[in-house]
N, C-alpha and C. Protein backbone atom coordinates (compact mmCIF):
# COMPACT_ATOMS: atom_id res chain seq x y z
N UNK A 1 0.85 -1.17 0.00
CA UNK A 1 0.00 0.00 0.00
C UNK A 1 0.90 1.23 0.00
N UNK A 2 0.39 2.24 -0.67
CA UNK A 2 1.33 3.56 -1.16
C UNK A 2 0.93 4.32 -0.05
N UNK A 3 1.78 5.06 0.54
CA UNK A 3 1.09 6.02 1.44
C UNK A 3 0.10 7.23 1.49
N UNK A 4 0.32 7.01 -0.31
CA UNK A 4 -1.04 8.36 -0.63
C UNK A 4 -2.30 7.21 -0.25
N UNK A 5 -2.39 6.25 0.06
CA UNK A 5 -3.56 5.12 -0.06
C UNK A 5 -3.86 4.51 1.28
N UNK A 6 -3.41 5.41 2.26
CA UNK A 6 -3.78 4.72 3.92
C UNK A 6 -4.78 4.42 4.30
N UNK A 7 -5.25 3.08 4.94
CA UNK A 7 -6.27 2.94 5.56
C UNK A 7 -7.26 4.51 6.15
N UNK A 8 -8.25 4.16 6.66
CA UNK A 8 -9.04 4.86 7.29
C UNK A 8 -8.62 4.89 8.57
N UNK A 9 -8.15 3.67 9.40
CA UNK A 9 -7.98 3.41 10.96
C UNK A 9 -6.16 4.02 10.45
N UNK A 10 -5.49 3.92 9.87
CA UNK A 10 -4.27 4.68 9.80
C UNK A 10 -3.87 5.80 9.95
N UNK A 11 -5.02 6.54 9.22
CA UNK A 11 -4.75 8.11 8.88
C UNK A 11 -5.13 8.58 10.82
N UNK A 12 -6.49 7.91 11.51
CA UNK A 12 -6.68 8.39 12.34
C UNK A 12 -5.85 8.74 13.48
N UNK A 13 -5.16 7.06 13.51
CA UNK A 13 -4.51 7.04 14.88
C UNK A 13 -3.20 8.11 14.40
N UNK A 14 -2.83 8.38 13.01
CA UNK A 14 -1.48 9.47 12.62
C UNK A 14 -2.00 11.16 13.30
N UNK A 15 -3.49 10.77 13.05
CA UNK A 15 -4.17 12.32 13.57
C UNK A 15 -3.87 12.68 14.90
N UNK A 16 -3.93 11.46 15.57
CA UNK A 16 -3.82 11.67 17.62
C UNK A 16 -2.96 12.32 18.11
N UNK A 17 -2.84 13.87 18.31
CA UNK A 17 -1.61 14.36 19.18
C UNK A 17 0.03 13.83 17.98
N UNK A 18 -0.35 13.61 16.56
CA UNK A 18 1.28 13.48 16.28
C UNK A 18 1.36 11.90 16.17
N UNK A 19 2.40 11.46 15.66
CA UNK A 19 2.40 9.85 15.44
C UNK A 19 3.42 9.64 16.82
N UNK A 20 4.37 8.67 16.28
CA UNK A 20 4.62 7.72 17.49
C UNK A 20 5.85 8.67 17.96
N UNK A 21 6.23 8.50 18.63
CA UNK A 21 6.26 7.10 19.80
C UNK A 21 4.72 7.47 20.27
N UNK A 22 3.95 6.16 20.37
CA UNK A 22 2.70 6.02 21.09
C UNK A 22 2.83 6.11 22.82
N UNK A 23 1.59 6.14 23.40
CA UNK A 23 1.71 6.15 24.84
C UNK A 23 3.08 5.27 25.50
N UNK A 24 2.24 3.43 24.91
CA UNK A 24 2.74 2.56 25.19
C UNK A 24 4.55 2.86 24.95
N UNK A 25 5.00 3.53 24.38
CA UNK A 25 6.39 3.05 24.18
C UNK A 25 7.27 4.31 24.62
N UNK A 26 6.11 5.31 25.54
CA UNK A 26 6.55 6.03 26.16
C UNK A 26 6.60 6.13 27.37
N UNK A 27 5.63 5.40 27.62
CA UNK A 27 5.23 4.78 29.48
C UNK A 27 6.20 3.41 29.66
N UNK A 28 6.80 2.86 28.19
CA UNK A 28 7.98 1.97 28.45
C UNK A 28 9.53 2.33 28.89
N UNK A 29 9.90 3.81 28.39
CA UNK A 29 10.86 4.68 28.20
C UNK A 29 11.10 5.16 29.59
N UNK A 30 9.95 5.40 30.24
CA UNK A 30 10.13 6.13 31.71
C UNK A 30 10.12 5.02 32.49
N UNK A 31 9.28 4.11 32.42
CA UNK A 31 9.56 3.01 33.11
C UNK A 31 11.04 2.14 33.13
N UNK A 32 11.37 2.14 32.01
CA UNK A 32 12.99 1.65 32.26
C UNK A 32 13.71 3.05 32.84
N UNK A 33 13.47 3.88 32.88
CA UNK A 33 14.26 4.91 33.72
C UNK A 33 14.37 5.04 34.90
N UNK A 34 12.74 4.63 35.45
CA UNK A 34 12.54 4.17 37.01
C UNK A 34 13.44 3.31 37.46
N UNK A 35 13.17 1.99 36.96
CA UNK A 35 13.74 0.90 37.09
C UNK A 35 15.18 0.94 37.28
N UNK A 36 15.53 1.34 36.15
CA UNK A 36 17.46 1.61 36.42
C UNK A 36 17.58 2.68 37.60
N UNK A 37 16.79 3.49 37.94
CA UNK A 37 17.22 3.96 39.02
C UNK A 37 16.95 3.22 40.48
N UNK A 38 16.03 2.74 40.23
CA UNK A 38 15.90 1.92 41.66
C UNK A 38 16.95 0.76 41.92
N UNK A 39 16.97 0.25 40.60
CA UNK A 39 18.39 -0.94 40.63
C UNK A 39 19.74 -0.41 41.10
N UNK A 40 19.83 0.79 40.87
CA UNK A 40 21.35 1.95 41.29
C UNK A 40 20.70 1.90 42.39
N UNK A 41 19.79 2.62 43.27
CA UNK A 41 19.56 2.69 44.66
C UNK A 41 19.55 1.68 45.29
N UNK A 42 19.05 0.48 44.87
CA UNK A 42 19.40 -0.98 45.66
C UNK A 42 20.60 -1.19 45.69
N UNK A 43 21.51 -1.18 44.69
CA UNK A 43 23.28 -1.37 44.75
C UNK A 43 23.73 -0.66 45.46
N UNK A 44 23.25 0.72 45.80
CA UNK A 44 23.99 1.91 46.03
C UNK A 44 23.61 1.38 47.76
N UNK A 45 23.14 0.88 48.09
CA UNK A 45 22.72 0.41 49.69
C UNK A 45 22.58 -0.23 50.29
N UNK A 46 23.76 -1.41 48.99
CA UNK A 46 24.56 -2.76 49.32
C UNK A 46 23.75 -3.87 49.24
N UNK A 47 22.60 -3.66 48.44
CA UNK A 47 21.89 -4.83 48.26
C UNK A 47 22.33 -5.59 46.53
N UNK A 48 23.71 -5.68 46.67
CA UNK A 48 24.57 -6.30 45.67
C UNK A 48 23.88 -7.55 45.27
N UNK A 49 22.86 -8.45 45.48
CA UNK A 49 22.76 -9.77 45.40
C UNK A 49 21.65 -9.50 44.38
N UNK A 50 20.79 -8.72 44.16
CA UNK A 50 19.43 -8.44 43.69
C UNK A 50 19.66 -8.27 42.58
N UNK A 51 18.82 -9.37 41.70
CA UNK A 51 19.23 -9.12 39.80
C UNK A 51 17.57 -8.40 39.68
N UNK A 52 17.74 -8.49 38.50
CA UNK A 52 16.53 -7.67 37.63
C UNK A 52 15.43 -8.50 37.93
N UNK A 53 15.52 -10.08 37.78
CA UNK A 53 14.17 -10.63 37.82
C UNK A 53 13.56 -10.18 38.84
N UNK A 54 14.53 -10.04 39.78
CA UNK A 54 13.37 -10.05 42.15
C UNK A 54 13.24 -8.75 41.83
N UNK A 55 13.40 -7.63 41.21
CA UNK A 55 13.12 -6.66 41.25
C UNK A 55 11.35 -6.51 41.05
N UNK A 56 10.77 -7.29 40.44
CA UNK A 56 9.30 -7.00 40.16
C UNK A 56 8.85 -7.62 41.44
N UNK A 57 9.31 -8.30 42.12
CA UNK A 57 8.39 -9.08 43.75
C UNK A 57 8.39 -7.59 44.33
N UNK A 58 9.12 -6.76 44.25
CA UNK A 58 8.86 -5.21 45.23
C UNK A 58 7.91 -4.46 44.61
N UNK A 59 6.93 -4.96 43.82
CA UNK A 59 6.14 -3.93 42.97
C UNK A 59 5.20 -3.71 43.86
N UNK A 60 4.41 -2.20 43.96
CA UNK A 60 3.51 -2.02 44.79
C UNK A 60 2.02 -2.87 44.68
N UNK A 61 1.81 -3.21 45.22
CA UNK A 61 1.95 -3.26 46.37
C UNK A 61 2.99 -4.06 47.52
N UNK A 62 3.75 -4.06 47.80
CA UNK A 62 4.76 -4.75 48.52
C UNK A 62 4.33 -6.39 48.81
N UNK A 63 4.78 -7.13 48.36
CA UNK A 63 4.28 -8.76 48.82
C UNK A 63 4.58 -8.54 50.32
N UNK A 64 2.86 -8.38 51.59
CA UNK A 64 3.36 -9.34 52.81
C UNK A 64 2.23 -10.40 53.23
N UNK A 65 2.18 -11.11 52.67
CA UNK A 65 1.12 -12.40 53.57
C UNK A 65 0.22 -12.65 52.19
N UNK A 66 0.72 -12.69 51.18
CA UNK A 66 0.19 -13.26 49.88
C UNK A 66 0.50 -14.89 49.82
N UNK A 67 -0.75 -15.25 48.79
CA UNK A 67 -0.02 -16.60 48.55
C UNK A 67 0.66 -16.39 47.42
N UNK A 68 1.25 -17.28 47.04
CA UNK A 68 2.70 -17.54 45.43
C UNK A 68 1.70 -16.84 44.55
N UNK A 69 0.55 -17.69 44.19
CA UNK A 69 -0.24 -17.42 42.65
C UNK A 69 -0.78 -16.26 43.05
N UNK A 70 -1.00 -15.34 43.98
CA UNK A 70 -1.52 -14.20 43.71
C UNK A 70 0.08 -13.32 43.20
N UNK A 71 1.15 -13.71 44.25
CA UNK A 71 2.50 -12.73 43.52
C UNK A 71 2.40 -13.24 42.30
N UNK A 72 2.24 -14.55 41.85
CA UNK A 72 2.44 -14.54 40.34
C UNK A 72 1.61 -13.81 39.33
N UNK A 73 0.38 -13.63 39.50
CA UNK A 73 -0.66 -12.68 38.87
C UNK A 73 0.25 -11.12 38.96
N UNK A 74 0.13 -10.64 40.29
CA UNK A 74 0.93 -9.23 40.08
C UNK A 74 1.71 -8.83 39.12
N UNK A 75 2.70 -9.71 39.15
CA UNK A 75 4.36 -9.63 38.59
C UNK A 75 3.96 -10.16 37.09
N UNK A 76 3.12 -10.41 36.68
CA UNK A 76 2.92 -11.47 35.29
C UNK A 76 4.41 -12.54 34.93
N UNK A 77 4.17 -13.23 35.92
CA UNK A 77 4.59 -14.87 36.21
C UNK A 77 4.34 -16.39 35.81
N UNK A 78 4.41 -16.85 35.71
CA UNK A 78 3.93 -18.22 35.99
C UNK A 78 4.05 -18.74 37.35
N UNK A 79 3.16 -19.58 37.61
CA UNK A 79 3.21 -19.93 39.35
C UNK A 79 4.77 -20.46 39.13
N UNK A 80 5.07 -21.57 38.55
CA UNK A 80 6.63 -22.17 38.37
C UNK A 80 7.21 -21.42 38.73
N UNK A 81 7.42 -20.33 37.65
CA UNK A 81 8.94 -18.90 38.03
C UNK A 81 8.60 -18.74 39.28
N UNK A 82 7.61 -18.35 39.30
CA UNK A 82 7.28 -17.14 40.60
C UNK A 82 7.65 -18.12 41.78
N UNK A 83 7.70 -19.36 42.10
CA UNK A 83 7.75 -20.33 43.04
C UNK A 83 9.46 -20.09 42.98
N UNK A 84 10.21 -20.23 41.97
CA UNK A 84 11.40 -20.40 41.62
C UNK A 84 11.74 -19.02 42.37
N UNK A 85 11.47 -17.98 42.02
CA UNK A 85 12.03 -17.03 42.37
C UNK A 85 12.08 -16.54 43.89
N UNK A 86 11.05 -16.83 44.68
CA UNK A 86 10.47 -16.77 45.62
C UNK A 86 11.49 -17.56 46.83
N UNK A 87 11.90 -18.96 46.27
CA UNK A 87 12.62 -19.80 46.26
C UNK A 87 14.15 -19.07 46.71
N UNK A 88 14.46 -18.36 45.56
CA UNK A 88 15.85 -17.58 45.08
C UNK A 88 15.99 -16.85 46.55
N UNK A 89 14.87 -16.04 46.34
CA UNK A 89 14.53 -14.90 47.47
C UNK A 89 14.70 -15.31 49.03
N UNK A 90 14.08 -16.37 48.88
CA UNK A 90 14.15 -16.60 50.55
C UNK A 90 15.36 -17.18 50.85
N UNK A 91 16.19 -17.65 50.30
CA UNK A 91 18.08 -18.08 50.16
C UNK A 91 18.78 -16.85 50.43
N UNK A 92 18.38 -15.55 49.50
CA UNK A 92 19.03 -14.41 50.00
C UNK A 92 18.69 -13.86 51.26
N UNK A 93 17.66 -14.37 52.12
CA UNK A 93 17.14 -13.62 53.07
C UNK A 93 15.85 -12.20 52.85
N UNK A 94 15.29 -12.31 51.68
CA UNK A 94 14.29 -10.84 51.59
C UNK A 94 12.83 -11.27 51.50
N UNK A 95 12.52 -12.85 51.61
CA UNK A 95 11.27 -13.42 51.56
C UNK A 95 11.07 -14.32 52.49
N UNK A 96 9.84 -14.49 53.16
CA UNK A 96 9.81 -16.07 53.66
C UNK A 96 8.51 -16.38 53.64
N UNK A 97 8.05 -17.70 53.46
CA UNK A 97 6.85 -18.31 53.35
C UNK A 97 6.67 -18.88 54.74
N UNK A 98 5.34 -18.69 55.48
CA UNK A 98 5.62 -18.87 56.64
C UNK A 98 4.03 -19.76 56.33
N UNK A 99 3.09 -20.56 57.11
CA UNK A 99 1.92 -21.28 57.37
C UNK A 99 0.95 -20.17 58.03
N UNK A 100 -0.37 -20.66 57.48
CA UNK A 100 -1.52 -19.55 57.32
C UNK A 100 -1.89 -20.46 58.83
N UNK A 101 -2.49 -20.07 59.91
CA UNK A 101 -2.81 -20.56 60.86
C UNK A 101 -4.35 -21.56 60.46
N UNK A 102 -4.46 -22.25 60.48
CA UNK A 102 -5.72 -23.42 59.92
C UNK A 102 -5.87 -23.66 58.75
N UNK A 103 -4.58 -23.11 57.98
CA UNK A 103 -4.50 -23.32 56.95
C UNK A 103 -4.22 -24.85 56.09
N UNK A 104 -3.59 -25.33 57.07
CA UNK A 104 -3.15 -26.82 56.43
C UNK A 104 -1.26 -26.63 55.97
N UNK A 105 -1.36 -26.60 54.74
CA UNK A 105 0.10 -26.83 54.36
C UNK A 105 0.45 -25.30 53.40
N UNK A 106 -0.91 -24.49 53.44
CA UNK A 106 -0.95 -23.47 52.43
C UNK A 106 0.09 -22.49 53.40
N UNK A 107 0.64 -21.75 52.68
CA UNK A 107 1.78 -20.66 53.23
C UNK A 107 2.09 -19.52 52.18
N UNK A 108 1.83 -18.45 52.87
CA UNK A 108 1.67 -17.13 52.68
C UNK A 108 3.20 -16.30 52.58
N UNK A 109 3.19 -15.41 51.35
CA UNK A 109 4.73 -15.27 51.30
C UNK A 109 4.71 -14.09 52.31
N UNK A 110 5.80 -13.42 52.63
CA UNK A 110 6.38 -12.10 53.31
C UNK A 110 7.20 -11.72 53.34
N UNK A 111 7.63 -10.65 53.48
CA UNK A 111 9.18 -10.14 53.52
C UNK A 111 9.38 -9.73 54.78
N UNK A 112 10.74 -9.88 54.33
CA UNK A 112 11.83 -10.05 56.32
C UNK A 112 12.23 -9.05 56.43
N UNK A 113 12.93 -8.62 57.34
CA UNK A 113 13.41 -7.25 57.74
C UNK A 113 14.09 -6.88 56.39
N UNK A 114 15.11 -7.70 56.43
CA UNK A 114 15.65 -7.28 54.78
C UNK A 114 14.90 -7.18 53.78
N UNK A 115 13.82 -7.90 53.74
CA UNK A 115 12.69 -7.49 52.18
C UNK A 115 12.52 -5.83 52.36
N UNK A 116 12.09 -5.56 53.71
CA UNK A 116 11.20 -4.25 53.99
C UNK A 116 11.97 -3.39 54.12
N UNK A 117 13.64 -3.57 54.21
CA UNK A 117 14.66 -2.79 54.02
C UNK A 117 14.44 -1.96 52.73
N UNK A 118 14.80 -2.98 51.46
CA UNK A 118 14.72 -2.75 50.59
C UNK A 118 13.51 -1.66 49.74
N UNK A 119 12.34 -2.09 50.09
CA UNK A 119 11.26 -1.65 49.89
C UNK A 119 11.60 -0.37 50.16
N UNK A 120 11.94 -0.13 51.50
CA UNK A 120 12.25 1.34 51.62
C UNK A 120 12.91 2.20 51.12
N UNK A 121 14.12 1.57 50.31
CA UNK A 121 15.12 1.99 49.63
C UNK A 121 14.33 2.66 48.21
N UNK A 122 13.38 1.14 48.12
CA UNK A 122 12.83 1.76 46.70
C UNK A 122 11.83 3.28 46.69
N UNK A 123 11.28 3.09 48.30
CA UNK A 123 10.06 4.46 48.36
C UNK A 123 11.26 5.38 48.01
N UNK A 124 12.25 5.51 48.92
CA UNK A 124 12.94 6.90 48.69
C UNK A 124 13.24 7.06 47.75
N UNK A 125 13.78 6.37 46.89
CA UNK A 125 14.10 6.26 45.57
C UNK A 125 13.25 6.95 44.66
N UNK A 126 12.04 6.47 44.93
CA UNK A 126 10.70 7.18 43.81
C UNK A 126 10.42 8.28 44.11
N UNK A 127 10.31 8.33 45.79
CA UNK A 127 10.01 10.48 46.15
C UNK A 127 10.82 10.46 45.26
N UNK A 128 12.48 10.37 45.75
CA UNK A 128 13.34 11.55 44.94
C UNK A 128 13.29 11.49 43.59
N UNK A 129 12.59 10.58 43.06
CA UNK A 129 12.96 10.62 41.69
C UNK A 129 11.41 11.78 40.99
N UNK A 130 10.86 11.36 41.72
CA UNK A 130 9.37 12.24 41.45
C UNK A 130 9.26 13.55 42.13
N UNK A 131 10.15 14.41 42.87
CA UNK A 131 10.83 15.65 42.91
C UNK A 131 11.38 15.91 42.09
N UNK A 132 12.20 15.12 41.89
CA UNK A 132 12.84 15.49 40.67
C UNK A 132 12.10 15.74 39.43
N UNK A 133 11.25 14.81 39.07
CA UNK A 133 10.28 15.20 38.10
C UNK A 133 9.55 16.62 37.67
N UNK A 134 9.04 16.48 38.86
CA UNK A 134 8.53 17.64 39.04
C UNK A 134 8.67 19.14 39.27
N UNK A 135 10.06 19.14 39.41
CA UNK A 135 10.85 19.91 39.57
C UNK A 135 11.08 20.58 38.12
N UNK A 136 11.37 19.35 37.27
CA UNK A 136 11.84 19.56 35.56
C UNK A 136 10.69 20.16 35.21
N UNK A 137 9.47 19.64 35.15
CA UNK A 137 8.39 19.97 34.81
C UNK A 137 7.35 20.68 35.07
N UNK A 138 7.77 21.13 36.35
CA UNK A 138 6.81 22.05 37.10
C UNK A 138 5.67 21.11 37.85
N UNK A 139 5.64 21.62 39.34
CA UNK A 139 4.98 21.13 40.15
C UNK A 139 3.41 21.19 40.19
N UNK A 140 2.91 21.81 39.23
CA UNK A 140 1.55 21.45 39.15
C UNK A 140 1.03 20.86 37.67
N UNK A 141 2.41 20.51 37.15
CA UNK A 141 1.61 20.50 35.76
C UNK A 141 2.32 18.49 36.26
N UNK A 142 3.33 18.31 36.93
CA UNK A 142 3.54 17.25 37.49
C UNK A 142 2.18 16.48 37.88
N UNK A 143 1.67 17.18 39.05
CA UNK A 143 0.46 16.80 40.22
C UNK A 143 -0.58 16.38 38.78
N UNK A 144 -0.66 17.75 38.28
CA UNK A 144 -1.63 16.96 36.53
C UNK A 144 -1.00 15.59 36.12
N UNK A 145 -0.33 15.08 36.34
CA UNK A 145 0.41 14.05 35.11
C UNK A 145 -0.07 12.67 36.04
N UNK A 146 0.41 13.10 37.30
CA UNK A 146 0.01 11.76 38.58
C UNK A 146 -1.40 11.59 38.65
N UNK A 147 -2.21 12.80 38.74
CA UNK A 147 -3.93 12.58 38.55
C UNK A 147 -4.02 12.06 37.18
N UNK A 148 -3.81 11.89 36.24
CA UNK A 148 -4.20 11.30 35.15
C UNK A 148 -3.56 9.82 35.02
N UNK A 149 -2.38 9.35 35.80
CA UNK A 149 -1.85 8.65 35.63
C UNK A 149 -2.45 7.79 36.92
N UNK A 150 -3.04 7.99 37.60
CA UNK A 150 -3.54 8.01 38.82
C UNK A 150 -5.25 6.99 38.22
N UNK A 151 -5.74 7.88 37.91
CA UNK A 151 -7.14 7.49 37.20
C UNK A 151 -7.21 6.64 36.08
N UNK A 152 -5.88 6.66 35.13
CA UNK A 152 -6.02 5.72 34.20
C UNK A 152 -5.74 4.49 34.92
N UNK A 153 -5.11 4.24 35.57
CA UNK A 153 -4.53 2.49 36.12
C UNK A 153 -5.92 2.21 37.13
N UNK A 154 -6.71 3.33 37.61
CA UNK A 154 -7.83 3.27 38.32
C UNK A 154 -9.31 2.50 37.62
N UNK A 155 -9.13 2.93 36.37
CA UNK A 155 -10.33 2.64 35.13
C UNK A 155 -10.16 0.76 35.30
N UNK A 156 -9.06 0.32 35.39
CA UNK A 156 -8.80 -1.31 34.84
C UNK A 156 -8.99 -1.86 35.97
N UNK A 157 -9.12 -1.36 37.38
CA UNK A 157 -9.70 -2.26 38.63
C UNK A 157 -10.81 -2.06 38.89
């Protein structure tokens, strides 16, 4: 197809605010920016052992008293990995599966002092990184960006 000859659904989505980069591959762009910074703030505070995969078990909401297949839903897992990793985790000391009281054999994951260490590392991490943001961008046009960003992830629960 010649480009004088574009679809109908082509021309539109070219109309939206400008062509690409689309949302998606811009909400991917900042998100690896997060990420590498929180991975520097975990190193930077000697949590040397932590690869990229355990990095998604700290996603908010913080895993404490979940079972496996719900962390695996969060993290988009398979129960396997997520068992595997979980596994990994509690060897380093930042997870432990402990027994649900009348539960039987079912056991609920949590994090240990060291999980919740970390966690913390990551909050500060995000203030400062979202001062910072906002800072670049101006603090109310920021607060705009979190209310919209706020309400869209709100629409899908």
């Amino acid at each position: 197809m010649k480009a004088s000859e574009k679809s109908p659904s082509s021309r539109a989505i070219a109309g939206v605010e400008g062509g690409p980069p689309f949302v998606g591959a811009l909400l991917r762009v900042c998100w690896r920016r997060v990420r590498d910074r929180m991975h520097e703030a975990i190193r930077a505070a000697g949590f040397t052992d932590l690869q990229d995969p355990h990095l998604p078990v700290f996603s908010y909401p913080l895993p404490d008293g979940v079972r496996p297949s719900e962390l695996a839903h969060r993290i988009g897992m398979s129960r396997q990995a997520t068992n595997y990793l979980i596994t990994q985790m509690e060897a380093l000391g930042y997870l432990e599966r402990r027994a649900t009281e009348g539960g039987g054999d079912r056991r609920l994951v949590h994090l240990t002092e060291r999980g919740w260490q970390v966690g913390e590392v990551i909050f500060a991490c995000l203030r400062e990184l979202q001062a910072e943001w906002a800072e670049e961008i101006g603090r109310e046009r920021f607060g705009d960006f979190m209310d919209v960003l706020r309400r869209l992830a709100a629409e899908k629960q």
